[in-house]
C-alpha atoms as a PDB file:
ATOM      1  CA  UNK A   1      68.277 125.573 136.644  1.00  0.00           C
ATOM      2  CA  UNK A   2      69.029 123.411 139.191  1.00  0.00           C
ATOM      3  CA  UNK A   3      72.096 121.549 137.739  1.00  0.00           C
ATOM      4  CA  UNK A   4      73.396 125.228 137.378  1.00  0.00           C
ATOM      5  CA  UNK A   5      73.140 125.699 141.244  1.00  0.00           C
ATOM      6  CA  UNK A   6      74.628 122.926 142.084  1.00  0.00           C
ATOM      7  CA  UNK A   7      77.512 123.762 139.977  1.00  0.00           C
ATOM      8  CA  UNK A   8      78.128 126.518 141.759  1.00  0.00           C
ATOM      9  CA  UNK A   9      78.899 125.239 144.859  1.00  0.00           C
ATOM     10  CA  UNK A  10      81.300 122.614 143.370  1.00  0.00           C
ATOM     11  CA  UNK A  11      85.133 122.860 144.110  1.00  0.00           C
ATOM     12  CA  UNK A  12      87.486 121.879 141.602  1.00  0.00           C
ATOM     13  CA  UNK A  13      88.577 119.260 143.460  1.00  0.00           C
ATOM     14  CA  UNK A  14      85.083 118.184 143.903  1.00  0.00           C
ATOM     15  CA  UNK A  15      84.911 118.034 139.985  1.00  0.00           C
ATOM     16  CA  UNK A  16      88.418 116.138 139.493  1.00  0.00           C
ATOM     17  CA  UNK A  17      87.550 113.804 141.987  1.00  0.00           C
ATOM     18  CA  UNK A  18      83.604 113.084 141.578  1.00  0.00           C
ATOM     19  CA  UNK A  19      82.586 109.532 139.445  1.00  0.00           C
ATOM     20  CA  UNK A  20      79.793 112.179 138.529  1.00  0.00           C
ATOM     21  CA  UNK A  21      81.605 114.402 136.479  1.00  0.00           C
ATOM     22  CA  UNK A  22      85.500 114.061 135.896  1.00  0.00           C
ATOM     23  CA  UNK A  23      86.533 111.292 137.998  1.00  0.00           C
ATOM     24  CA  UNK A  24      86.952 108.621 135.420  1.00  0.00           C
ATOM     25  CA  UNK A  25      89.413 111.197 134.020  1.00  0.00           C
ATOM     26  CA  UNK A  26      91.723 111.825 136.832  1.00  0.00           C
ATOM     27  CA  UNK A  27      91.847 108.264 138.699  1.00  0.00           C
ATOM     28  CA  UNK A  28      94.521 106.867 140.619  1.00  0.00           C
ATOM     29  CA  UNK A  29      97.113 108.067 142.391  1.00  0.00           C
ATOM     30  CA  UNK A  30      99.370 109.413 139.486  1.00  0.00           C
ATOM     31  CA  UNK A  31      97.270 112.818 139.817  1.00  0.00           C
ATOM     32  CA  UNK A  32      97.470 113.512 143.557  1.00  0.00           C
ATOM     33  CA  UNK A  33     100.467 116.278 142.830  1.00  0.00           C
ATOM     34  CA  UNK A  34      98.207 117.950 140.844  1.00  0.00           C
ATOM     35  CA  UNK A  35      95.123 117.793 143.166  1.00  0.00           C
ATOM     36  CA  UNK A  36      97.748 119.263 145.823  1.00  0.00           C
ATOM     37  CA  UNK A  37      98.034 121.976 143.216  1.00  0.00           C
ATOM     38  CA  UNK A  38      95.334 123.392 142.214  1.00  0.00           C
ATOM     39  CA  UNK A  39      93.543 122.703 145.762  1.00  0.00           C
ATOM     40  CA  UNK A  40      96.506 125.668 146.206  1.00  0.00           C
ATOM     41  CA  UNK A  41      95.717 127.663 143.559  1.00  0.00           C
ATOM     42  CA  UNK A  42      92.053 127.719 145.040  1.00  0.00           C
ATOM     43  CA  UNK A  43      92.667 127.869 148.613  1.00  0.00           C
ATOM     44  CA  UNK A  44      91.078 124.892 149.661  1.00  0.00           C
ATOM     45  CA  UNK A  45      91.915 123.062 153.067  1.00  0.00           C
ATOM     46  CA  UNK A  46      94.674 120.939 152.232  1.00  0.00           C
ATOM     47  CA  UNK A  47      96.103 117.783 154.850  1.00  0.00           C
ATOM     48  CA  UNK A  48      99.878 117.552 155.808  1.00  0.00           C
ATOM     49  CA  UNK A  49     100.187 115.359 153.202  1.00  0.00           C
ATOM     50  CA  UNK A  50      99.368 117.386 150.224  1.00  0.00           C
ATOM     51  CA  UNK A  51     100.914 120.697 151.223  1.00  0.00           C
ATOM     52  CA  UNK A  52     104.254 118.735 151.361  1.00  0.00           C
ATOM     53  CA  UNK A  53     103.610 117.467 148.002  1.00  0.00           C
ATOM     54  CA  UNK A  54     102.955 121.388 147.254  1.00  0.00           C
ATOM     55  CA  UNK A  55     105.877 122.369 148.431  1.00  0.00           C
ATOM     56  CA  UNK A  56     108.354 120.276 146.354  1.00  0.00           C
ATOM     57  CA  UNK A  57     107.228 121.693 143.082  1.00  0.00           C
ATOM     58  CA  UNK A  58     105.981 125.519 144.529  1.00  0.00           C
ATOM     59  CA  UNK A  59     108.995 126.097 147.486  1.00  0.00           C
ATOM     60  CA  UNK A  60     106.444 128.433 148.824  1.00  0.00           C
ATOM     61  CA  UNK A  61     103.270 127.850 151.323  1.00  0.00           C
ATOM     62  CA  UNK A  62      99.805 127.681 150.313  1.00  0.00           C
ATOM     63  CA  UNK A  63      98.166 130.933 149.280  1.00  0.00           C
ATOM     64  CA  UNK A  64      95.491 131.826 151.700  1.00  0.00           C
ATOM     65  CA  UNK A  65      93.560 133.064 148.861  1.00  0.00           C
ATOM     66  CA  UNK A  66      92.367 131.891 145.525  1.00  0.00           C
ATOM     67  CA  UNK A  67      94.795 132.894 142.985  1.00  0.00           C
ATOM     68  CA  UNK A  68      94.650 135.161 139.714  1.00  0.00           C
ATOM     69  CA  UNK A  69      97.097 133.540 137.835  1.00  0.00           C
ATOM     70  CA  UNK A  70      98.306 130.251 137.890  1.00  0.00           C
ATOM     71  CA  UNK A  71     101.536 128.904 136.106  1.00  0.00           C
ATOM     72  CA  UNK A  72     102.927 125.923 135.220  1.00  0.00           C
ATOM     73  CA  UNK A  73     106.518 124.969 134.056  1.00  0.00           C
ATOM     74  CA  UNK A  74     106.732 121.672 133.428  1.00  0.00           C
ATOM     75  CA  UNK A  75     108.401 118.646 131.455  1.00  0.00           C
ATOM     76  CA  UNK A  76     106.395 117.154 128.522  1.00  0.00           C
ATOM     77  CA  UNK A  77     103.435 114.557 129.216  1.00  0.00           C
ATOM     78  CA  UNK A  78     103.033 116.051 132.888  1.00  0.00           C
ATOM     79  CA  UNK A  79      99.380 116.084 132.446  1.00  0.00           C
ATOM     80  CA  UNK A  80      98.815 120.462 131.588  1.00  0.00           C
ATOM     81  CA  UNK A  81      96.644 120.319 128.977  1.00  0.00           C
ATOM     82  CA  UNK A  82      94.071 117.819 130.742  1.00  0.00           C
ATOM     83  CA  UNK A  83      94.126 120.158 134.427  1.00  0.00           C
ATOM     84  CA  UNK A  84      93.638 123.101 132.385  1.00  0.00           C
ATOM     85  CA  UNK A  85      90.982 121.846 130.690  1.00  0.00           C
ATOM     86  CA  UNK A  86      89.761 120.938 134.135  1.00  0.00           C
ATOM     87  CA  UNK A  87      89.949 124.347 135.692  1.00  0.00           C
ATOM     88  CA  UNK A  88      88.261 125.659 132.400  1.00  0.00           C
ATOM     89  CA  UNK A  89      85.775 123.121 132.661  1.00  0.00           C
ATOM     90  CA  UNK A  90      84.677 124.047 136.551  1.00  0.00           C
ATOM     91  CA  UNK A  91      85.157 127.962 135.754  1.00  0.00           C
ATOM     92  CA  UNK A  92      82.427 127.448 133.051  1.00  0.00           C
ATOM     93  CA  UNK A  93      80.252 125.398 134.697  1.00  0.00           C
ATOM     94  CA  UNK A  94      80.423 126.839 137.896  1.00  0.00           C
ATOM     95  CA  UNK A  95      79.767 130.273 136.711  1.00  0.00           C
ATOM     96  CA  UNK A  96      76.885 132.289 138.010  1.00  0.00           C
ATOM     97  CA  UNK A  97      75.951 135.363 136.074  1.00  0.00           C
ATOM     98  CA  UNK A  98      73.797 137.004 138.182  1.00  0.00           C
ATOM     99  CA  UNK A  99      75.436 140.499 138.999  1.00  0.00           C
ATOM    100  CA  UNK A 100      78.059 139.783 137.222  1.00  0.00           C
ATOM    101  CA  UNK A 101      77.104 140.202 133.596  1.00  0.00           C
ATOM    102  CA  UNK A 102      75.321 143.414 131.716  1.00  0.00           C
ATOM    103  CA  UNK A 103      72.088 142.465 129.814  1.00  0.00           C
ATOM    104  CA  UNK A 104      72.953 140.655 127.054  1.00  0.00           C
ATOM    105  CA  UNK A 105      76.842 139.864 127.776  1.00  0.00           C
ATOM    106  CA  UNK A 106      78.771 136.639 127.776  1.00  0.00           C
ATOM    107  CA  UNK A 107      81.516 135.563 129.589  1.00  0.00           C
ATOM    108  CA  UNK A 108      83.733 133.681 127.432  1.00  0.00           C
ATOM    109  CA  UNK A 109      86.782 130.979 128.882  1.00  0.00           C
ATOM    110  CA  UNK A 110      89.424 131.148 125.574  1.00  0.00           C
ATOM    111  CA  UNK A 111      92.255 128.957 124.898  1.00  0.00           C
ATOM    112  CA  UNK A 112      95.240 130.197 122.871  1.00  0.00           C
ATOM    113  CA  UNK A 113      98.334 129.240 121.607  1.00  0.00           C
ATOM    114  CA  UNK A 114     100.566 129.833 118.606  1.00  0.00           C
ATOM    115  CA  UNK A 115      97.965 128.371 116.508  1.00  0.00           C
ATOM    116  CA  UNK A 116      94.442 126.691 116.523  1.00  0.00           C
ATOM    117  CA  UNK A 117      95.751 123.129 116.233  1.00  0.00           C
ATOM    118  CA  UNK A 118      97.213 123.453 119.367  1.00  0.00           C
ATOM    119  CA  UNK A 119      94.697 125.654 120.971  1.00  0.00           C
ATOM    120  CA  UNK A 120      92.250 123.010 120.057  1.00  0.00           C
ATOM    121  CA  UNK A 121      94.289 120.387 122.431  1.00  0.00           C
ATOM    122  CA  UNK A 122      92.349 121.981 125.123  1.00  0.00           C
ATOM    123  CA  UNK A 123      89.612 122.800 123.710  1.00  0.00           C
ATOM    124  CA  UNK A 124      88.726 119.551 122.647  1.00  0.00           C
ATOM    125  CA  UNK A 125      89.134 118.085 126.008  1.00  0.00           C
ATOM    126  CA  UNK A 126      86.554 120.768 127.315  1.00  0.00           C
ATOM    127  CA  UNK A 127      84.241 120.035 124.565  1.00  0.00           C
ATOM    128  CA  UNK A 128      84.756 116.256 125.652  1.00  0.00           C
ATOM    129  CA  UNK A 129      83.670 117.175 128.990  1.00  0.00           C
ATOM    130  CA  UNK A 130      80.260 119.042 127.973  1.00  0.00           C
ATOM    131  CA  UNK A 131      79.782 116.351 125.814  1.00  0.00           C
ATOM    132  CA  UNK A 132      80.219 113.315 127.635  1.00  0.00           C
ATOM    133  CA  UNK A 133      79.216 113.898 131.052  1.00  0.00           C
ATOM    134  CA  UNK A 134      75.573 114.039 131.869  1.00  0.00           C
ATOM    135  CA  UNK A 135      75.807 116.603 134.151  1.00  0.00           C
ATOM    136  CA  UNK A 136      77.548 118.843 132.114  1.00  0.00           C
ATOM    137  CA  UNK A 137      75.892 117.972 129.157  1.00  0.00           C
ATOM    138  CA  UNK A 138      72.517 119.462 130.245  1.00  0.00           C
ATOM    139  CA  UNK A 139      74.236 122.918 130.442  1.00  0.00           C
ATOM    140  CA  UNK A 140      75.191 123.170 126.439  1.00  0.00           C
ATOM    141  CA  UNK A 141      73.482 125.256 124.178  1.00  0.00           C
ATOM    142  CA  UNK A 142      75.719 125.076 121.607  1.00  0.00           C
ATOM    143  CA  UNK A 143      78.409 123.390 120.117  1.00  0.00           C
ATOM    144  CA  UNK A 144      80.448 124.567 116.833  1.00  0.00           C
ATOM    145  CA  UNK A 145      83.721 122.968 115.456  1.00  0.00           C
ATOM    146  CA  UNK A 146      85.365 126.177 117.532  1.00  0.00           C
ATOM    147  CA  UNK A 147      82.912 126.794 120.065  1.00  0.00           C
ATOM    148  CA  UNK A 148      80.697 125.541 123.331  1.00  0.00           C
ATOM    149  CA  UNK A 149      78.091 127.986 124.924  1.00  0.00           C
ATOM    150  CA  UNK A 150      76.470 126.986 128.018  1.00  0.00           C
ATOM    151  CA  UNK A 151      73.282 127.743 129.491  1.00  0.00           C
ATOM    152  CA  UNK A 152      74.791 130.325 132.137  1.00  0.00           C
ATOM    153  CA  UNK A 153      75.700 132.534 129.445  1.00  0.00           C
ATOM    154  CA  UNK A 154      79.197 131.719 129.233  1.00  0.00           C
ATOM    155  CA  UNK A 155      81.260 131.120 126.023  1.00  0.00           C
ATOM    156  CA  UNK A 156      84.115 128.792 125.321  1.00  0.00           C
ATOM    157  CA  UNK A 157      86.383 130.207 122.241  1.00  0.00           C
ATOM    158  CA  UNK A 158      89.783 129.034 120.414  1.00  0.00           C
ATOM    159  CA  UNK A 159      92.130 131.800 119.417  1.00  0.00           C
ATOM    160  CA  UNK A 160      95.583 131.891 118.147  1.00  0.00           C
ATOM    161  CA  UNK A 161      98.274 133.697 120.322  1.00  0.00           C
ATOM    162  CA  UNK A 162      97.048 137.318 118.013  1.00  0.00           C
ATOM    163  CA  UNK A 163      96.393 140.419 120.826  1.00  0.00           C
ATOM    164  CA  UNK A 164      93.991 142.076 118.119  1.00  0.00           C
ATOM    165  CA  UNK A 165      91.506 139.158 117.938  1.00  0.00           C
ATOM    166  CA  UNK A 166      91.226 139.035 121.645  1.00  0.00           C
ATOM    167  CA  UNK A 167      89.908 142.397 122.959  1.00  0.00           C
ATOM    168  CA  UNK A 168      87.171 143.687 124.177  1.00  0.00           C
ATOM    169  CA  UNK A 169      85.493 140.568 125.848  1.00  0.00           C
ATOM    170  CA  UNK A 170      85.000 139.727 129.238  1.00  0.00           C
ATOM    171  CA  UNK A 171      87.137 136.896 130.397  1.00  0.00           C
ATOM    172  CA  UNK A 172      85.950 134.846 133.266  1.00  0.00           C
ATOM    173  CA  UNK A 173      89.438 132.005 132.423  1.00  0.00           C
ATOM    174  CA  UNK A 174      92.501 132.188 129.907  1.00  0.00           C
ATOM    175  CA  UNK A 175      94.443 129.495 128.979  1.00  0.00           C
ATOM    176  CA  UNK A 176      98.138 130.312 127.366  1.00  0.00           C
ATOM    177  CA  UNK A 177      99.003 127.161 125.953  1.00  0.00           C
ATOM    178  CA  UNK A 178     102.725 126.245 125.118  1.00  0.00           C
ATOM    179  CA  UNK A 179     103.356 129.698 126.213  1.00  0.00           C
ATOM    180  CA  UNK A 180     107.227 129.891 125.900  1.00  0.00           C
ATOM    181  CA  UNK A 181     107.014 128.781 122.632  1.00  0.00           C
ATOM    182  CA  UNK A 182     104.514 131.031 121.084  1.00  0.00           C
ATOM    183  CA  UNK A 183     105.335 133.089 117.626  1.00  0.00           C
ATOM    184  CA  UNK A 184     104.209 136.116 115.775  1.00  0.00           C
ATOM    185  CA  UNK A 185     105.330 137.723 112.319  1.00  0.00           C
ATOM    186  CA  UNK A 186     104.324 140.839 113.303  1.00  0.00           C
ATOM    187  CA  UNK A 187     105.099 140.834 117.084  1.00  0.00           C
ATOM    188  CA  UNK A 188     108.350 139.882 119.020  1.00  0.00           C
ATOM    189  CA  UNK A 189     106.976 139.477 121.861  1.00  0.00           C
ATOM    190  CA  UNK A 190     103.363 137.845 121.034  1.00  0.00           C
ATOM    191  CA  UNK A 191     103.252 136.794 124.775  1.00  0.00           C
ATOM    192  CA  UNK A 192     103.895 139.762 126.423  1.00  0.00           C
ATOM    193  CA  UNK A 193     101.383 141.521 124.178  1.00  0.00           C
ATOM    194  CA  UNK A 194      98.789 139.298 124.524  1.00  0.00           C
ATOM    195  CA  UNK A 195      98.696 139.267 127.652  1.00  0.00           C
ATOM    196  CA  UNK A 196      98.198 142.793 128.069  1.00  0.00           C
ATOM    197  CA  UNK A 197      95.384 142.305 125.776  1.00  0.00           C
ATOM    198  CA  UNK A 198      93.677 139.824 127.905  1.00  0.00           C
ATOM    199  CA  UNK A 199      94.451 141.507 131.285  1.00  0.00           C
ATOM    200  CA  UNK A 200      91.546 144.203 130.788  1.00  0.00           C
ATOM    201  CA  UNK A 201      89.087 141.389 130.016  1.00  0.00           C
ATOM    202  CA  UNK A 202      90.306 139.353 133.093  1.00  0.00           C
ATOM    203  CA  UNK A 203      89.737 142.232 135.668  1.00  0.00           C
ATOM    204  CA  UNK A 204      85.592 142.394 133.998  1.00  0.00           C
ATOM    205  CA  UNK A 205      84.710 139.030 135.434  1.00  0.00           C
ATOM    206  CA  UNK A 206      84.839 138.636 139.260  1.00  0.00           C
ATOM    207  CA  UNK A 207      86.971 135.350 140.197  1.00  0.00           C
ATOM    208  CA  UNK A 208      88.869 135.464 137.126  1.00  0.00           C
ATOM    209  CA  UNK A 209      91.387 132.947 136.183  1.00  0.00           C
ATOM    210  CA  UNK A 210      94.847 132.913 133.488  1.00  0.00           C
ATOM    211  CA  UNK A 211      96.511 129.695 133.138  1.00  0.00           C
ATOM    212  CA  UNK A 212      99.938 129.363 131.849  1.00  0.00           C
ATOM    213  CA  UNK A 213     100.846 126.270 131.093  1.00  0.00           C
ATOM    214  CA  UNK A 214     104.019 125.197 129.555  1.00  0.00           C
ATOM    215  CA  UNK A 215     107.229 123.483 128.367  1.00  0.00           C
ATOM    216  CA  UNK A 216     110.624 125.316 129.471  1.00  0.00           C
ATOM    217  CA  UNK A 217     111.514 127.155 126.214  1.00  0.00           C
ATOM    218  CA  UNK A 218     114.568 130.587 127.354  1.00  0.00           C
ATOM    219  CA  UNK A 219     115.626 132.645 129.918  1.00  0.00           C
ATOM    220  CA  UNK A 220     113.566 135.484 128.358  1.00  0.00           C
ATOM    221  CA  UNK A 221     109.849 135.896 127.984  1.00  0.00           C
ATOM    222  CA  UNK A 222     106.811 135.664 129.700  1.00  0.00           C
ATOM    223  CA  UNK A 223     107.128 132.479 131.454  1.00  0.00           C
ATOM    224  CA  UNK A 224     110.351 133.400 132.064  1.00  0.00           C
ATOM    225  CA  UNK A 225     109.583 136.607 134.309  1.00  0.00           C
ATOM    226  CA  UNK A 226     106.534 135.253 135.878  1.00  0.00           C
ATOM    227  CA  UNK A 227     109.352 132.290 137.279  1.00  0.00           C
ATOM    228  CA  UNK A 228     111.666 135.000 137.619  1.00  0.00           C
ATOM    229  CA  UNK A 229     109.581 136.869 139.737  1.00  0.00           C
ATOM    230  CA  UNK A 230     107.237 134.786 141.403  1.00  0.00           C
ATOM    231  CA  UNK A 231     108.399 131.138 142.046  1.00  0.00           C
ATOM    232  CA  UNK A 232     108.796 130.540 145.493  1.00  0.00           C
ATOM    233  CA  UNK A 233     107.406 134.062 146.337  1.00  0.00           C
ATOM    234  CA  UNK A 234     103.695 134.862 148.500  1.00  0.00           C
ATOM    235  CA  UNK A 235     101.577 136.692 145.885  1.00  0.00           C
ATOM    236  CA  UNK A 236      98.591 135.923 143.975  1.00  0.00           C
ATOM    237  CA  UNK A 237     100.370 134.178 140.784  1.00  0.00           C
ATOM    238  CA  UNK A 238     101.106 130.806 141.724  1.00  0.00           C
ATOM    239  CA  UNK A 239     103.694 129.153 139.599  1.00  0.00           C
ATOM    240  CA  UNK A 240     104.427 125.828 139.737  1.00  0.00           C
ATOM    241  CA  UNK A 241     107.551 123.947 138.206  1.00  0.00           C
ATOM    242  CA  UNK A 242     108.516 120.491 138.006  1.00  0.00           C
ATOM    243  CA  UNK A 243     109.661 116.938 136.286  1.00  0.00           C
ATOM    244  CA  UNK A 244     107.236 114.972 133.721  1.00  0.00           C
ATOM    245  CA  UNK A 245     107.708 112.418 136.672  1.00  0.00           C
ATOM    246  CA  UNK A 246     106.868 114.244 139.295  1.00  0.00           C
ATOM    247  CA  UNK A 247     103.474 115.311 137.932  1.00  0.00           C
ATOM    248  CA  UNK A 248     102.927 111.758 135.368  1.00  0.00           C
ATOM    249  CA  UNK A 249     104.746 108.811 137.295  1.00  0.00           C
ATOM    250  CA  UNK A 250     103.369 106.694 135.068  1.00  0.00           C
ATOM    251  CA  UNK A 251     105.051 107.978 131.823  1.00  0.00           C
ATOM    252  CA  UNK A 252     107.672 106.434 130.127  1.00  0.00           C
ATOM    253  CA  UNK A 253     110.996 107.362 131.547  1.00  0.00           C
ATOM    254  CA  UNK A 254     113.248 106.292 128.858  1.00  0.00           C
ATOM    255  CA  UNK A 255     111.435 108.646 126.534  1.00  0.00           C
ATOM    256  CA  UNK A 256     112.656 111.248 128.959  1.00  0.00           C
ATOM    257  CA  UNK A 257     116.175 110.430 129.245  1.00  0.00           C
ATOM    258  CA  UNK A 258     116.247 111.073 125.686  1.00  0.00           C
ATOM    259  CA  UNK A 259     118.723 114.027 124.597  1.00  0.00           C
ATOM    260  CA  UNK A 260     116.951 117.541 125.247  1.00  0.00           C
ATOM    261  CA  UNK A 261     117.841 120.498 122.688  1.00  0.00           C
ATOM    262  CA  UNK A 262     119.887 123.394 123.345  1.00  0.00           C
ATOM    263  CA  UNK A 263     117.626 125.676 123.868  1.00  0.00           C
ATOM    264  CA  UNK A 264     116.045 124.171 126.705  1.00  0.00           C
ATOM    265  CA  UNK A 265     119.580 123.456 128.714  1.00  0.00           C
ATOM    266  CA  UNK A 266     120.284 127.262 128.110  1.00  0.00           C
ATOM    267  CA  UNK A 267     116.586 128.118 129.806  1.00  0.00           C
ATOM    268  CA  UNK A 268     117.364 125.354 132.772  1.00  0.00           C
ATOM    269  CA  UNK A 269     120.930 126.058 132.878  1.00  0.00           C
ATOM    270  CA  UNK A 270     122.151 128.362 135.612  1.00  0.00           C
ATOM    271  CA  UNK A 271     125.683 129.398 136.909  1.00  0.00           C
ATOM    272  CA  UNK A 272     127.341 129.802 140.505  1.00  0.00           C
ATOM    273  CA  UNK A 273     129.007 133.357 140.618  1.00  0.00           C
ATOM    274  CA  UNK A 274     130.280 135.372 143.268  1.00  0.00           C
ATOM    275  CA  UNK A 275     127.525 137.575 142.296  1.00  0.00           C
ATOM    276  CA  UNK A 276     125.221 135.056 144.160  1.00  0.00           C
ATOM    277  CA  UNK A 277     123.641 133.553 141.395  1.00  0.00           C
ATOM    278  CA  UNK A 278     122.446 130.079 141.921  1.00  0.00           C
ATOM    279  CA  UNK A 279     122.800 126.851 140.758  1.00  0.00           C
ATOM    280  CA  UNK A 280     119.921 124.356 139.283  1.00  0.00           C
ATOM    281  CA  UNK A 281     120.396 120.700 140.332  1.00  0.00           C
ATOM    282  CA  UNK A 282     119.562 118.221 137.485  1.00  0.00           C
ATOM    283  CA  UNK A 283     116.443 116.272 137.453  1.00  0.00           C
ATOM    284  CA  UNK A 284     114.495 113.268 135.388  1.00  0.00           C
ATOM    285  CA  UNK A 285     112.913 115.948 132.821  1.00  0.00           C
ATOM    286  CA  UNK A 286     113.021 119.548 133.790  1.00  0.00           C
ATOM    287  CA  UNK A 287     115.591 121.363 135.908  1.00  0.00           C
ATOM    288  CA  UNK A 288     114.671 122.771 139.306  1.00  0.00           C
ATOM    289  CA  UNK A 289     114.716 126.164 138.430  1.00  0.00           C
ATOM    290  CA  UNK A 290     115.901 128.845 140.809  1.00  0.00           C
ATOM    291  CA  UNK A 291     114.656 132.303 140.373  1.00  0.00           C
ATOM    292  CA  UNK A 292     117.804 135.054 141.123  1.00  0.00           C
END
């Protein structure tokens, strides 16, 4: 199809910034930090300009490559759930099965979280998109109250944060929504788990994407040791962290100066010791975090 071939050879900067497709969603320049970003996370050329902006919230250079995993720490209302419904959006649509899929196989983008009403945050934004947008729209097959299914054989599902349900599919994008804060009866570490459960399905799809996105939460977890380990750092997880300001200028700052809980000090909160730990300087939402 041709709409399917030109898909292909879309960025996804070309699809945040095209009147075409998602334009009308990302207008104005409140979103340029997160063009900057995720023109990062896919190695596109990038100006002086925008690998500054980079810089501020990644304290690392661009990665010359595109990135397996990108994650994202940061304050409430900094516009996650609608970029990773846009990187969802261009993974699906961009897709091109040939060689990549057995007979008969689907590629399926999921988005979980601790449970489908917030999973279906982001899933309802995708739907939005296949719905709404001409171009898009020609690609759907399907739509159910918990699924889209395009044209190019690929599947968009909603899951709750369970490893069990997950398995055993081939995963061309994952989105771990509200990561930090996800919950299990019958797991302690429901985020760790899953995403060994997902990892298997990841490496099946050529050009493979997870997405963490997230509000701070603890010092323990797996947004936690993804920061830990990779902020600042060359590799091929990208993380991100930042102020609701920084990434949504236009959102109300009074509603951030508002009292955060506990928890979330003792996750931004780090001590000078002769040890060399280091120190986080205060900020309009979320702490600049500095791995040790």
């Amino acid at each position: 199809m041709r709409t399917e071939r030109a898909a292909t050879r879309l960025t996804v900067a070309d699809m945040m910034r095209s009147p075409k497709l998602l334009g009308a969603s990302f207008a104005g320049e409140s979103w340029h930090r997160w063009q900057s970003v995720l023109k990062a996370a896919y190695a596109e050329p990038m100006d002086d300009e925008e690998i500054a902006t980079f810089r501020e919230v990644a304290e690392r250079s661009p990665p010359t490559s595109r990135v397996k995993e990108l994650v994202c720490a940061i304050g409430r209302g900094g516009g996650k759930d609608a970029c990773a419904s846009l990187i969802a959006t261009h993974a699906a649509a961009s897709f091109d099965p040939k060689g990549k899929l057995r007979p008969g196989e689907k590629a399926v983008v999921m988005c979980l979280a601790c449970d489908r009403a917030q999973a279906a945050i982001v899933f309802n934004y995708i739907r939005a998109n296949f719905e709404e947008v001409p171009a898009l729209k020609k690609m759907v097959k399907a739509i159910t109250a918990e699924t889209i299914e395009l044209t190019n054989r690929i599947v968009v599902e909603v899951h709750t944060n369970n490893y069990r349900s997950v398995r055993s599919r081939s995963l061309l994008c994952v989105i771990f929504d509200e990561v930090a804060h996800w919950r299990d009866e019958t797991s302690s570490t429901p985020d760790v788990e899953t995403h060994a459960a997902v990892t298997p399905g990841l490496a099946r799809v050529p050009n493979s994407m997870l997405i963490m996105i997230s509000t701070v939460h603890r010092r323990a977890g797996l947004l936690w040791n993804r920061f830990k380990d990779h902020y600042g750092k060359e590799s091929n997880v990208l993380v991100v962290r930042g102020t609701t300001l920084q990434f949504n200028p236009t959102f109300d700052e009074d509603t951030i100066k508002a009292p955060r809980s506990n928890r979330t000090r003792s996750f931004m909160a780090r001590s000078t010791t002769a040890s060399g730990a280091q120190t986080c300087k205060r900020s309009s939402a979320v702490t600049r975090l500095k791995p040790a």
